[in-house]
C-alpha atoms as a PDB file:
ATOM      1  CA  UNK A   1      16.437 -20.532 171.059  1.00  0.00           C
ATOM      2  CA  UNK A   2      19.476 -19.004 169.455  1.00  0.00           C
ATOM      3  CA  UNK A   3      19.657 -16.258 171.747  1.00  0.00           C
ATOM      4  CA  UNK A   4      19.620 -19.088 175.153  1.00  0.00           C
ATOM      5  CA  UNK A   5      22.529 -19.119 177.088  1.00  0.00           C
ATOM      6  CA  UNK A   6      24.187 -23.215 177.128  1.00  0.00           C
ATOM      7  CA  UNK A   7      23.058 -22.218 180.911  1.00  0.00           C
ATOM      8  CA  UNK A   8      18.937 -21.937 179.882  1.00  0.00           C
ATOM      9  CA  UNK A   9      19.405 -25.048 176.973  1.00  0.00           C
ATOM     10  CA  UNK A  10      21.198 -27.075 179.571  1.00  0.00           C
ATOM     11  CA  UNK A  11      18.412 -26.299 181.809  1.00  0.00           C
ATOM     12  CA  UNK A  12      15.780 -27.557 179.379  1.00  0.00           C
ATOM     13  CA  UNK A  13      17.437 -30.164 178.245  1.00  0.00           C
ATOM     14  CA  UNK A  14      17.519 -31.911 181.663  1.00  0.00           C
ATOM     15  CA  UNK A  15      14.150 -31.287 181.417  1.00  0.00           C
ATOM     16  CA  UNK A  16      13.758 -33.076 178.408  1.00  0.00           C
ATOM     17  CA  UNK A  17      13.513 -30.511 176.040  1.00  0.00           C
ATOM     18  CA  UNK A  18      14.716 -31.794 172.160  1.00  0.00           C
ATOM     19  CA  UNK A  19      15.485 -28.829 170.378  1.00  0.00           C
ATOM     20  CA  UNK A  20      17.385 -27.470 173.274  1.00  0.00           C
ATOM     21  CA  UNK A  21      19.700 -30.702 173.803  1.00  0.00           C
ATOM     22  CA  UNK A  22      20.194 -30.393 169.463  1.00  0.00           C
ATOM     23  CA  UNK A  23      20.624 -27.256 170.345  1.00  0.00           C
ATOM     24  CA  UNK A  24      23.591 -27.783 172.534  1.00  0.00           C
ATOM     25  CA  UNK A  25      24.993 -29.821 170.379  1.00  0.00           C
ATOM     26  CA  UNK A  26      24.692 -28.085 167.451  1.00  0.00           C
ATOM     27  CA  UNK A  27      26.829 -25.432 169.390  1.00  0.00           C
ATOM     28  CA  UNK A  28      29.500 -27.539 170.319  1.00  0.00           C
ATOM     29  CA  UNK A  29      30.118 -30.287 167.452  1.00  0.00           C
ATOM     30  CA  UNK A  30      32.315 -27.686 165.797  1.00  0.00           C
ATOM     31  CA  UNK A  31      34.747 -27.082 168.775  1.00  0.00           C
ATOM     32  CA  UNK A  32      34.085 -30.967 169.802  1.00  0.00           C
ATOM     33  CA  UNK A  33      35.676 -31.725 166.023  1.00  0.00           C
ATOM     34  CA  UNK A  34      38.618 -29.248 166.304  1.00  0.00           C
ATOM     35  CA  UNK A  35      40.093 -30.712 169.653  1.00  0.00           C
ATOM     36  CA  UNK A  36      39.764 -34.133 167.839  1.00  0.00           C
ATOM     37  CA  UNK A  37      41.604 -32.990 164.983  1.00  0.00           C
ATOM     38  CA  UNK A  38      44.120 -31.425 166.850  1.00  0.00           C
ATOM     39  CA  UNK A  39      44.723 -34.616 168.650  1.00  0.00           C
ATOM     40  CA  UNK A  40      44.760 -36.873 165.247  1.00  0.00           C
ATOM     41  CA  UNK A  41      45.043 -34.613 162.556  1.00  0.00           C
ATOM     42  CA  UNK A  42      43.126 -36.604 160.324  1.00  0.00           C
ATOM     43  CA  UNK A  43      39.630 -35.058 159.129  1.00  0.00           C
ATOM     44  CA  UNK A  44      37.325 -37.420 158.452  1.00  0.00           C
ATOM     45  CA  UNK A  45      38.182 -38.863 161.813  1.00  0.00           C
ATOM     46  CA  UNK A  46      37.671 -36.040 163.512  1.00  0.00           C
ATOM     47  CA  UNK A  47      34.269 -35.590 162.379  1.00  0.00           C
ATOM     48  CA  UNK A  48      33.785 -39.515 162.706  1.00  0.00           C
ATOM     49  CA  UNK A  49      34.755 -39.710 166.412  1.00  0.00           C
ATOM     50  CA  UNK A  50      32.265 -36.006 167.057  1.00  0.00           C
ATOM     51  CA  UNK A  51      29.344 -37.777 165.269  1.00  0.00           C
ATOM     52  CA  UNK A  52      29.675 -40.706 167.199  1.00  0.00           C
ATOM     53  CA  UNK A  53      30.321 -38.868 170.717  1.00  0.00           C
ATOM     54  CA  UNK A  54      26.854 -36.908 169.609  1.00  0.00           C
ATOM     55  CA  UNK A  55      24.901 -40.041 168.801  1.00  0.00           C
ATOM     56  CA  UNK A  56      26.199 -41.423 172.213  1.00  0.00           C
ATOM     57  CA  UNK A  57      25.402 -38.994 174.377  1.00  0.00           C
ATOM     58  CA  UNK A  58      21.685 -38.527 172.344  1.00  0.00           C
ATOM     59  CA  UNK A  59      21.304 -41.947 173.365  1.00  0.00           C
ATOM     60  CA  UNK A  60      22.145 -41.354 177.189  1.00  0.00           C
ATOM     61  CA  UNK A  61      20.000 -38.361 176.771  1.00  0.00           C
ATOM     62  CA  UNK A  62      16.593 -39.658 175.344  1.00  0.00           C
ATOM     63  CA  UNK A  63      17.130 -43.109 177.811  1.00  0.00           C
ATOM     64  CA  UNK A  64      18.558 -41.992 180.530  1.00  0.00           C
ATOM     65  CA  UNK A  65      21.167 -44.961 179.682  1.00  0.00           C
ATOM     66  CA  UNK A  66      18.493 -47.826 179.131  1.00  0.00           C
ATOM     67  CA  UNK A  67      18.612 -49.228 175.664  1.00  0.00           C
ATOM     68  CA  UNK A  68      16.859 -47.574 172.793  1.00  0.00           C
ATOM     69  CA  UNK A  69      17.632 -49.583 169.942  1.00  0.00           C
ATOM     70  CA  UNK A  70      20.577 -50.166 167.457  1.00  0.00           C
ATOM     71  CA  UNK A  71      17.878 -47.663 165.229  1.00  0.00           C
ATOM     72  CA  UNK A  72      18.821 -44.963 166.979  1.00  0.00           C
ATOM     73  CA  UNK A  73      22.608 -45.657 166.279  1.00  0.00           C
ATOM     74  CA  UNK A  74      22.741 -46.508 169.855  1.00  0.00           C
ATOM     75  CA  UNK A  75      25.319 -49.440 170.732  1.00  0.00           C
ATOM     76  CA  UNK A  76      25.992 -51.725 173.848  1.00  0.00           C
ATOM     77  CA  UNK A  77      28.687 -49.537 175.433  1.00  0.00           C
ATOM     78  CA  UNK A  78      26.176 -46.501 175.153  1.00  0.00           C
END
């Protein structure tokens, strides 16, 4: 899977393939984390703020955007 193109993960994660969405956002949480810090310029909120936009969008992606439980991290606003 390290070889994929985002193109081919994106692909199978629509089709609800898990190790291609982590995958995907294995790939970007580093470049996610660097436009937050450039914004705040604080580092720990920078990689707050990307771990929470990745548990968010994990949420919308195993649900569709029906409620999976506050287990999963997921919140009302997901």
């Amino acid at each position: 899977m390290d070889q994929m193109l985002d193109a081919e993960l994106a692909a199978l994660a629509r089709a609800r393939d898990r190790d291609a969405f982590g995958k995907l956002a294995e790939r970007y949480s580093l470049m996610a984390r660097r436009v937050v810090y450039r914004a705040l310029s604080h580092h720990d909120a920078a990689q707050e703020i990307t771990q929470e936009a990745i548990v968010q969008a994990t949420c919308r992606w195993t649900d569709c955007g029906t409620r999976i439980g506050s287990k999963a991290g997921c919140t009302e606003s997901s």
